[in-house]
Protein backbone atom coordinates (compact mmCIF):
# COMPACT_ATOMS: atom_id res chain seq x y z
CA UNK A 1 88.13 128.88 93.69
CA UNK A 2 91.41 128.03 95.59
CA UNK A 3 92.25 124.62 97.22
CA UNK A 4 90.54 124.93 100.51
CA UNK A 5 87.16 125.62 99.17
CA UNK A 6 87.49 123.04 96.25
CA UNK A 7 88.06 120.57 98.64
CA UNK A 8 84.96 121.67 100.84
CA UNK A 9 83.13 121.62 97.60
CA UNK A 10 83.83 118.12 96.83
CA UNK A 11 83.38 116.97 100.58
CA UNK A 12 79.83 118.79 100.53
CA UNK A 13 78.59 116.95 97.75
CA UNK A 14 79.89 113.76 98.60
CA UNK A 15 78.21 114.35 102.15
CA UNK A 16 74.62 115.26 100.62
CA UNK A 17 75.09 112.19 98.12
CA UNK A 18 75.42 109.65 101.13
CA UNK A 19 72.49 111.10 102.38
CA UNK A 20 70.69 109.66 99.33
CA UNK A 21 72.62 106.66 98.73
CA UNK A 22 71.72 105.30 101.94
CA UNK A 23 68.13 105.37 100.85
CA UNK A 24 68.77 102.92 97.88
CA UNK A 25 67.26 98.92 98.29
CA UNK A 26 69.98 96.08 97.58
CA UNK A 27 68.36 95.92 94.17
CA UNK A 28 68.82 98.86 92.72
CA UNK A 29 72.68 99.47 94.37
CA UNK A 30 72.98 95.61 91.88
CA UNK A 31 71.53 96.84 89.45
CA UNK A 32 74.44 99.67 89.56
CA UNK A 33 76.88 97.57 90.00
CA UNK A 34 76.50 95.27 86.84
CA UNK A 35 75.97 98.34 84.94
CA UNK A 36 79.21 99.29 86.22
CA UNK A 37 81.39 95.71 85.49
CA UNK A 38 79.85 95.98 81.88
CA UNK A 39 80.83 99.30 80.88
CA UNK A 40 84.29 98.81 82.08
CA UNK A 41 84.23 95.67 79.86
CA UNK A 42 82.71 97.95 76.71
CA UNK A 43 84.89 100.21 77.32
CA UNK A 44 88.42 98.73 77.59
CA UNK A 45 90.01 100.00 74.75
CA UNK A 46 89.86 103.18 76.38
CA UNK A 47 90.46 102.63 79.86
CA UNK A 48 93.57 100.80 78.52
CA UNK A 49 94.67 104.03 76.19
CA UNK A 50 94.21 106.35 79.16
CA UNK A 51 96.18 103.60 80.97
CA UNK A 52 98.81 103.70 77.99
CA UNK A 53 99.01 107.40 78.77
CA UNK A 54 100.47 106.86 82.13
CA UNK A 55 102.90 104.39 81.46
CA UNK A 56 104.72 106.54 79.63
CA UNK A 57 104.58 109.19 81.75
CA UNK A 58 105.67 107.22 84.61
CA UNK A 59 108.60 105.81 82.55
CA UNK A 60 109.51 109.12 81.95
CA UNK A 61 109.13 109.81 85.87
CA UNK A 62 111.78 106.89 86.55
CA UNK A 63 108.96 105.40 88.31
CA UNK A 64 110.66 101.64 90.03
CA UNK A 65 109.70 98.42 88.21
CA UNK A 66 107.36 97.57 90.99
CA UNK A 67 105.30 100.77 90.73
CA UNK A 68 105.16 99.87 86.74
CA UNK A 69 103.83 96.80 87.43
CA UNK A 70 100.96 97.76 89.76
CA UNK A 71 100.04 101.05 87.20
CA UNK A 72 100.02 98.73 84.19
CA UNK A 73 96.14 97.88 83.43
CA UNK A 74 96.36 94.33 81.20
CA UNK A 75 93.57 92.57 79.68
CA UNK A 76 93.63 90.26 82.69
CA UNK A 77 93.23 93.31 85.23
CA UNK A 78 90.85 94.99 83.36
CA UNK A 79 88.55 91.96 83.28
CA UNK A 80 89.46 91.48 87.32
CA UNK A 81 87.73 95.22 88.11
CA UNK A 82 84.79 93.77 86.07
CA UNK A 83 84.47 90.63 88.11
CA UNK A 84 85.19 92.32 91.08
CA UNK A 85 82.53 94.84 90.59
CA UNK A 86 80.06 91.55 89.79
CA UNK A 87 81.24 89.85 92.69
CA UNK A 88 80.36 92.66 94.97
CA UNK A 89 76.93 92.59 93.87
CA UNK A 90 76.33 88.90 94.18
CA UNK A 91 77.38 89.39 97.88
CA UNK A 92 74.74 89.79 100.85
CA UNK A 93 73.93 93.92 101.70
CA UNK A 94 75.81 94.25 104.63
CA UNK A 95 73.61 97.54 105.41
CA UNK A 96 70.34 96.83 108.02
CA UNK A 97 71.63 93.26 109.21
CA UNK A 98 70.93 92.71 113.75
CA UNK A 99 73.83 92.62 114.76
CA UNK A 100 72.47 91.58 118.25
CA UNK A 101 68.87 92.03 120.01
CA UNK A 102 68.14 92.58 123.85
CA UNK A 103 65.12 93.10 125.77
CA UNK A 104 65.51 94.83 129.00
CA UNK A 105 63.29 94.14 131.99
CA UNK A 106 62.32 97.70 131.65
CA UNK A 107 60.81 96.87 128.53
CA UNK A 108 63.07 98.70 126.27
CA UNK A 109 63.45 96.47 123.25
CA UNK A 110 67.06 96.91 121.79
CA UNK A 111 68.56 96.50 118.10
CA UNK A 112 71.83 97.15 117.02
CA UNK A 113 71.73 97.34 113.44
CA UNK A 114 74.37 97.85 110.65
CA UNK A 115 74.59 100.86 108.74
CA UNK A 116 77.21 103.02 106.45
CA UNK A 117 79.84 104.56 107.50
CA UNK A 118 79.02 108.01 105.37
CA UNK A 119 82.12 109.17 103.41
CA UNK A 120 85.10 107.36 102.68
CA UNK A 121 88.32 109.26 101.46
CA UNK A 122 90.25 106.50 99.59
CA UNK A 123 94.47 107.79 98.77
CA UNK A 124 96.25 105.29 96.90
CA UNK A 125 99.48 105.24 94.68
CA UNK A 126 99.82 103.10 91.06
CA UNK A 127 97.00 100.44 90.84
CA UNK A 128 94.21 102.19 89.25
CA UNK A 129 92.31 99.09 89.40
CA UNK A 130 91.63 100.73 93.23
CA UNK A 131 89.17 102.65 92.03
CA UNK A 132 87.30 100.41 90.33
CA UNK A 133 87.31 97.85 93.37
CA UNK A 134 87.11 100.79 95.98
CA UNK A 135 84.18 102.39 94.58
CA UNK A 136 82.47 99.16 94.23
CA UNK A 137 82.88 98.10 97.80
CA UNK A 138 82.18 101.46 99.36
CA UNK A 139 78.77 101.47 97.22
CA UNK A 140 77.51 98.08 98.08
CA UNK A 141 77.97 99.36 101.64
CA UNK A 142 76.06 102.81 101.25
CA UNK A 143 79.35 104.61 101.30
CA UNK A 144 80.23 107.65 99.34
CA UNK A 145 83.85 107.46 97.85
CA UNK A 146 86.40 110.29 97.46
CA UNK A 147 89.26 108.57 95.50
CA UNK A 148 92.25 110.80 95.58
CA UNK A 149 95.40 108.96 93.34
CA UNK A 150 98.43 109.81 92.38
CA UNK A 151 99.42 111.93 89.53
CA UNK A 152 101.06 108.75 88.05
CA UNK A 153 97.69 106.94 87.46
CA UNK A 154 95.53 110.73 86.45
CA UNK A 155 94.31 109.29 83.46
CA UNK A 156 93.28 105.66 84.02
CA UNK A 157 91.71 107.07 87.48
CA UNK A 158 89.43 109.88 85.97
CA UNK A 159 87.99 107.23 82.83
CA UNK A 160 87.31 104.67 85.39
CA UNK A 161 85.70 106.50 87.58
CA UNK A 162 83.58 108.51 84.90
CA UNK A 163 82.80 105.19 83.30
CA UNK A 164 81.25 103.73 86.48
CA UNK A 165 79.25 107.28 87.55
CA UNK A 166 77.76 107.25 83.57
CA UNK A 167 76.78 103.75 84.21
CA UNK A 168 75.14 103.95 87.15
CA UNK A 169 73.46 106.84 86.30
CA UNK A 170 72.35 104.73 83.47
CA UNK A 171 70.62 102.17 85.39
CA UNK A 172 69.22 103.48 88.45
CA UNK A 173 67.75 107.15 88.38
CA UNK A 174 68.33 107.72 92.20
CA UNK A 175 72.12 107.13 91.66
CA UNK A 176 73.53 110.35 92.86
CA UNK A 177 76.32 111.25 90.83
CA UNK A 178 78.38 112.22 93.73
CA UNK A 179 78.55 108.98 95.05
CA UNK A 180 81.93 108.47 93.39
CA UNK A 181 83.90 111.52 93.20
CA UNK A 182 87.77 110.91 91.80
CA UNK A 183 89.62 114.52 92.63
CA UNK A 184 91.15 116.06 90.00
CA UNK A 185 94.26 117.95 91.06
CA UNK A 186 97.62 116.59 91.60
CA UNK A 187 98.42 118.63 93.66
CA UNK A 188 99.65 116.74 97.14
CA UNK A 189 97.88 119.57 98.65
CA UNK A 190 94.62 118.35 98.16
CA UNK A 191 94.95 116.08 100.49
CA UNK A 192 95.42 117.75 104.04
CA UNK A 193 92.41 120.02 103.24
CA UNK A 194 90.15 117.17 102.76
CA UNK A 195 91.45 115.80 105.67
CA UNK A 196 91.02 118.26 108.02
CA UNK A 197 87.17 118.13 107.23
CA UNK A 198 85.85 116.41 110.24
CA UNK A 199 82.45 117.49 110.09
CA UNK A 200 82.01 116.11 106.21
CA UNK A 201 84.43 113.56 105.69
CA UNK A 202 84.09 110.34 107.99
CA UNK A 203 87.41 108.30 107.30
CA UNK A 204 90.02 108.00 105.60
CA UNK A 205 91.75 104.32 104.00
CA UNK A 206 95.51 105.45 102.38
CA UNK A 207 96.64 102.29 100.13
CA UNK A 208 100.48 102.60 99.10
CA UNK A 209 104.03 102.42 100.29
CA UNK A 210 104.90 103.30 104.15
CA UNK A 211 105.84 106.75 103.42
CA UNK A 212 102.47 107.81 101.84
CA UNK A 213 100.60 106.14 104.50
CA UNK A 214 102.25 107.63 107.58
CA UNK A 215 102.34 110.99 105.68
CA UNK A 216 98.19 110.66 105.82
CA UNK A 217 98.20 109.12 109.50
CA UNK A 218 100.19 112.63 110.64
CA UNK A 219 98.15 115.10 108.86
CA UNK A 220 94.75 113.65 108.85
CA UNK A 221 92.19 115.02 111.13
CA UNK A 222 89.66 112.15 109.94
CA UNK A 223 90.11 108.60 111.61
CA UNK A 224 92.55 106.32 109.41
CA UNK A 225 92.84 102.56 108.41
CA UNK A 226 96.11 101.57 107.84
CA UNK A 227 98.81 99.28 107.33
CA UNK A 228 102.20 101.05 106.84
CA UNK A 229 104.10 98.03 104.99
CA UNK A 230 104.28 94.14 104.49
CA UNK A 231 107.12 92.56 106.10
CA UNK A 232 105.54 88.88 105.91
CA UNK A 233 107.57 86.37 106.88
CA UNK A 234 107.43 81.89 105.94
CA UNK A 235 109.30 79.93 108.50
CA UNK A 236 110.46 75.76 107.56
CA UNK A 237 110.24 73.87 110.55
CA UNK A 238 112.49 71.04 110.71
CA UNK A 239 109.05 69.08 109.97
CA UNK A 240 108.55 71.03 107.27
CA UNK A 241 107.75 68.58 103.78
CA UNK A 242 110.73 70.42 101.82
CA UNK A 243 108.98 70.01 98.63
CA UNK A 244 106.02 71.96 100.15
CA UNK A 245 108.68 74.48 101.06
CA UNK A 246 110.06 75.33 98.20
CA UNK A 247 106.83 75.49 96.02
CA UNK A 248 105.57 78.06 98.83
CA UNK A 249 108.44 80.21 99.18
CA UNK A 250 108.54 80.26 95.51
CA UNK A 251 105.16 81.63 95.61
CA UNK A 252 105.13 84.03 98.37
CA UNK A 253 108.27 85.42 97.33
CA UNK A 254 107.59 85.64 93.11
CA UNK A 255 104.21 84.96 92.13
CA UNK A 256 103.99 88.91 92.24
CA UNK A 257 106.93 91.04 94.23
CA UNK A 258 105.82 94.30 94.19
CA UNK A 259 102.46 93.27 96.52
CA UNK A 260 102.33 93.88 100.36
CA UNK A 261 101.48 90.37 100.80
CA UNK A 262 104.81 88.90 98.99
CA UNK A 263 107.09 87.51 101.43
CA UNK A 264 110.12 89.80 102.53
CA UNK A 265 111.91 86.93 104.97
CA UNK A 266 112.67 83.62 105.28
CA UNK A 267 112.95 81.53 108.25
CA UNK A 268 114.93 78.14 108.33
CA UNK A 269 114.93 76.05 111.00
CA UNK A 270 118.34 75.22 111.99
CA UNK A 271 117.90 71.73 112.23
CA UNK A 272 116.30 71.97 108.34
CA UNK A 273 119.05 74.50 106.78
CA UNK A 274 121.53 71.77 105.81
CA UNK A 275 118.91 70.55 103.51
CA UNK A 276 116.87 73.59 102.40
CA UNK A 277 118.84 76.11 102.01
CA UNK A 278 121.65 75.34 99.02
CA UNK A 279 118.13 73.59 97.24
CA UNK A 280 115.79 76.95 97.51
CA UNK A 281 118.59 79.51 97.28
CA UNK A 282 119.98 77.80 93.97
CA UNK A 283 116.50 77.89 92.66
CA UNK A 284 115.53 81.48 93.85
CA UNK A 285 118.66 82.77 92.27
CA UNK A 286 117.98 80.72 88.79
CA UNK A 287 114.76 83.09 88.81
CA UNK A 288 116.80 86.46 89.33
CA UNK A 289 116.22 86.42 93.30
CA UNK A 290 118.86 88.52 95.21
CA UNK A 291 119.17 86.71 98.56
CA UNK A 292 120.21 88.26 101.69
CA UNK A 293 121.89 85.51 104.00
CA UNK A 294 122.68 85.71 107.77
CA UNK A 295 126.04 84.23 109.05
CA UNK A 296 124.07 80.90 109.70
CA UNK A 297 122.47 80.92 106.57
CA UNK A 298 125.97 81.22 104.82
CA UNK A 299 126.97 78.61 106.77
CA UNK A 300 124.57 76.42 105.53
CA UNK A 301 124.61 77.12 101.81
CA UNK A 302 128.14 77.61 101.46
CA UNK A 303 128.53 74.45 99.08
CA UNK A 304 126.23 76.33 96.86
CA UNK A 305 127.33 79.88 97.17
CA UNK A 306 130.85 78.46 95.83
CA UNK A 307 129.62 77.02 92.98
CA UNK A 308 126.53 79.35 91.98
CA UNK A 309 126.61 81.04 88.60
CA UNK A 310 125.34 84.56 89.89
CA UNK A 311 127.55 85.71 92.61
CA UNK A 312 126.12 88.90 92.28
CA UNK A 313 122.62 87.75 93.67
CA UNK A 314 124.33 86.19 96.85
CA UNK A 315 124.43 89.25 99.61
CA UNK A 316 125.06 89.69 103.69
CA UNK A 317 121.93 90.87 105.62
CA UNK A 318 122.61 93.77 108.05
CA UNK A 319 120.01 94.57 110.82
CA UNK A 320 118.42 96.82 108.32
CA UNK A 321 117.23 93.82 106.14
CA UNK A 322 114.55 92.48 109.25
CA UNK A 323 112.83 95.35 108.77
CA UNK A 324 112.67 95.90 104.65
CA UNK A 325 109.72 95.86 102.64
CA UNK A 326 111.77 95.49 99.00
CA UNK A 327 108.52 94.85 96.61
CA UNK A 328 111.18 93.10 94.51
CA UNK A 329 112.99 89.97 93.89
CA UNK A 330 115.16 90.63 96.93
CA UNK A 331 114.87 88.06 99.87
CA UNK A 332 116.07 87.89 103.43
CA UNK A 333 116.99 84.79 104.98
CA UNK A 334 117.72 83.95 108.35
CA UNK A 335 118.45 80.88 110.04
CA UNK A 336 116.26 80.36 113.41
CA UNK A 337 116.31 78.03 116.45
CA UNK A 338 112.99 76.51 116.09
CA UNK A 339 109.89 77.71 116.48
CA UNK A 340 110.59 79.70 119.45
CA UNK A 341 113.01 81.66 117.13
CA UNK A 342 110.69 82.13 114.15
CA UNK A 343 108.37 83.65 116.74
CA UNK A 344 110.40 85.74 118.19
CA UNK A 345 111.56 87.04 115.18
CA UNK A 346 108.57 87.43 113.51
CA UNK A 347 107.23 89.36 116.73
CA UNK A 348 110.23 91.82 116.79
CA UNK A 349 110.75 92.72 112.96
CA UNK A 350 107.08 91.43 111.25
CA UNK A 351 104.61 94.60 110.80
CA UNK A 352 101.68 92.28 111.62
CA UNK A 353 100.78 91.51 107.78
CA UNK A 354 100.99 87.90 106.95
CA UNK A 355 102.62 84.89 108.45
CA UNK A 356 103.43 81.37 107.17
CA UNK A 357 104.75 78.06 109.14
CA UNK A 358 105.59 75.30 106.62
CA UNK A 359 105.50 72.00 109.22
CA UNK A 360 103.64 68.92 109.20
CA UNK A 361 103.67 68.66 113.11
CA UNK A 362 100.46 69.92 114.28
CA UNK A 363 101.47 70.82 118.06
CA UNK A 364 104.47 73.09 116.45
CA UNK A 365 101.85 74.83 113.96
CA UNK A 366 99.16 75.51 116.70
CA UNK A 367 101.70 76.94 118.54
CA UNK A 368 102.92 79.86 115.70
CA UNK A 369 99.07 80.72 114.61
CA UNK A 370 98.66 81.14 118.29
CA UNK A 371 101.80 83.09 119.64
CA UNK A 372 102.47 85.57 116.11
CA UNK A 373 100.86 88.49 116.12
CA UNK A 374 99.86 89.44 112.56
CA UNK A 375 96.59 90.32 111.07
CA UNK A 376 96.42 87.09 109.16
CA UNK A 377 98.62 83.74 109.75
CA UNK A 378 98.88 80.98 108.08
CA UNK A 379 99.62 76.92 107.91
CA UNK A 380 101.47 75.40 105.00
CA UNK A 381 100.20 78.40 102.96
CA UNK A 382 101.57 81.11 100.87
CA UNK A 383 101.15 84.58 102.85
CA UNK A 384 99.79 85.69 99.62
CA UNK A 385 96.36 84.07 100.36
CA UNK A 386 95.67 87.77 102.01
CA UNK A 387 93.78 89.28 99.81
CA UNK A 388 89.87 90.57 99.64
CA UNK A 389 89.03 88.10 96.61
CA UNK A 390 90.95 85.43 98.02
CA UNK A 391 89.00 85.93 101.30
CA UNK A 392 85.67 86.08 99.28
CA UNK A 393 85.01 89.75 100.20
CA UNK A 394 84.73 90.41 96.03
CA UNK A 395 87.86 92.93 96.10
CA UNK A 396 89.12 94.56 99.09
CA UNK A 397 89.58 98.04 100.12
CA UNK A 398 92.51 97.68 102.03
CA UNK A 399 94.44 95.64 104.07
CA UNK A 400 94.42 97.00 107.71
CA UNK A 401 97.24 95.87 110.11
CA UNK A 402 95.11 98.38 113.08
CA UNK A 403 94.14 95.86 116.07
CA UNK A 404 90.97 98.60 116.70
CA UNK A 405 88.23 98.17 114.50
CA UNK A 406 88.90 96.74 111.28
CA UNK A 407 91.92 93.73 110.98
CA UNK A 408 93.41 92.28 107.73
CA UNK A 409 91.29 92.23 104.32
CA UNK A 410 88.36 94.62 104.50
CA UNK A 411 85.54 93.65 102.45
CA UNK A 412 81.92 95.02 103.15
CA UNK A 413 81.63 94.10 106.24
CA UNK A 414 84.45 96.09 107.50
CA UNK A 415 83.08 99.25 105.92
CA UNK A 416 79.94 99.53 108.05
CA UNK A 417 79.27 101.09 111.46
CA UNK A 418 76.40 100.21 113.64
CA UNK A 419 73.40 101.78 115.71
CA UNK A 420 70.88 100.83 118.45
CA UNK A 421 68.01 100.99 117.65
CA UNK A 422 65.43 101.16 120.90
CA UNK A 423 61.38 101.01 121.01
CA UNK A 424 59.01 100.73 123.63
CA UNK A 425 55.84 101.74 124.80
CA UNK A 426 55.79 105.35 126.35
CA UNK A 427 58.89 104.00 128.31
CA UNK A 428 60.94 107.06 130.79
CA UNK A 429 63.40 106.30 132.80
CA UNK A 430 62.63 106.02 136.71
């Protein structure tokens, strides 16, 4: 069997499976679900071998230290794709809600009802916890799931995903064991053959770095969700509490680098730079930060830049900078005139991720949630709030930056479609 009709394969049984997974009650898709989070639980020890397996081989790749970190499957993980899984199940079905009613003076009653979306092709680099919370989402919402990783993650990918089919099967006897299919070449292939089948695969949700994601968006024949990369963005107002500040950029910039939701810039008022900027660039740099200063932001911090013990951290931004995603203890920093700079900024060089204003003036704050366009934006708060779990969606299967359809964390809801449903009473049209 070559390429093209292994794909097909796989796409054909994932199509007849959603056929039958749509048929299952709220109960018994549960019921799978806590099968599921348990047998990951009983069977860490090997998830985390497999796992084990492909941190060596991506060592030996010369794989970056972000992509380490998001491959790496640690106690804490492992129990998070349990809990996420659990979660998921304790949430409402988002599958049959009425979405809206109308009756028409004809006497056409009207529904417009939720429903699946069919099959889902998921593509994602590192995190093998993906298919743990992708799989779980997609099933919750009647959705079949094609999970197609990369060779870096081949063994965690395959035991999760075997571990959650085996329990399903398990506890429901309708569970069609194509509902979660994880394919099994590497080869990059694979992927623009399962794309181009429109008439079995429904859409398509890449999760990874830019260049993985745009490479799907230009072959795909399949509709895509997408967000190409996180350049979020915190501006201090001159109202800012400076405290605040600095516990927030702290946060957004190194609670975890290597996440799309990590902040990538820094705006400083200019009125607030004196003050902020030689206090949170001394303490970013204690932590191993490499900043990335603007002329004004020199300026400003030159005192400190004098005196500070790791010269090598202290860098000039070029134009290039506004637009980086590092995913690493690297950090932009510009100096702004007010709000009406941070905007403007943010508007020109921000990929519509995440946002942050640090102010205490309510007028200036109102004013930056309304004008900055980004998928989520937020008020003395770290940008990396945006998140499925955070948001209370269980996990998330993506983050979508799209402003059609689907916008920011996409929990169940997002992963449902709709129909009308019309009855009447012999009604024809006149």
């Amino acid at each position: 069997m070559n390429l093209t009709e292994e794909m097909t394969a796989l796409a054909e049984r994932a199509k007849k499976a959603a056929r039958v997974l749509a048929t299952l009650t709220t109960e018994e898709k549960n019921a799978c679900l806590e099968a599921m989070a348990k047998a990951i639980e009983d069977n860490k020890s090997a998830i985390q071998e497999a796992n084990r397996k492909d941190m060596e081989a991506a060592r030996d790749m010369g794989l970056s230290a972000a992509m380490l970190d998001r491959l790496e499957l640690t106690d804490k993980r492992v129990a998070g794709m349990a809990q996420g899984l659990r979660e998921v199940a304790a949430l409402p079905d988002p599958i049959g809600r009425v979405i809206e009613e109308r009756n028409r003076p004809s006497g056409l009653r009207l529904r417009k009802i939720s429903c699946p979306i069919g099959v889902i092709v998921i593509i994602y680099e590192s995190r093998p916890n993906v298919t743990a919370d992708a799989a779980g989402l997609c099933f919750k919402s009647g959705n079949v799931t094609v999970l197609r990783g990369g060779k870096e993650a081949i063994h965690s990918n395959h035991i999760i995903g075997k571990t959650m089919v085996e329990a399903a099967k398990a506890a429901c006897d309708r569970f069609p064991e194509h509902a979660v299919q994880v394919v099994e070449t590497t080869d990059r292939a694979a992927i623009k053959e399962i794309l181009s089948l429109t008439g079995l695969v429904d859409l398509c949700i890449p999760r990874g770095g830019e260049g993985l994601i745009r490479a799907v968006s230009e072959c795909s024949r399949v509709p895509v969700i997408k967000h190409y990369k996180g350049v979020c963005h915190v501006y201090v107002d001159h109202h800012a509490d400076l405290e605040m500040a600095s516990r927030i950029v702290h946060n957004a910039k190194l609670q975890r680098p290597g996440v799309c939701n990590a902040m990538e810039t820094l705006l400083v008022d200019e009125t607030a730079a004196g003050r902020f900027l030689p206090m949170i660039a001394a303490s970013l740099t204690k932590a191993g930060t490499e900043l990335r200063l603007d002329e004004r932001s020199r300026s400003h911090a030159a005192g400190f830049i004098e005196s500070n013990e790791h010269p090598h951290l202290i860098k000039s931004a070029t134009e290039q900078d506004w637009d980086e995603e590092y995913l690493e203890k690297i950090l932009a920093v510009k100096v702004v005139d007010g709000v009406d700079g941070a905007i403007e900024h943010i508007n020109k060089y921000g990929s519509s991720h995440s946002e942050s204003i640090i102010t205490s003036d309510e007028a200036t704050a109102l004013r930056f949630l309304n004008e900055v366009d980004a998928s989520a934006v937020y008020w003395n708060t770290s940008t990396r709030f945006t998140d499925g779990g955070m948001f209370g969606m269980g996990a998330e299967i993506g983050i979508s930056t799209d402003k059609i359809g689907a916008r920011g964390p996409m929990g169940l809801e997002e992963l449902t479609t709709y129909k009308w449903i019309g009855t009447g009473d012999g009604l024809i049209v006149a």
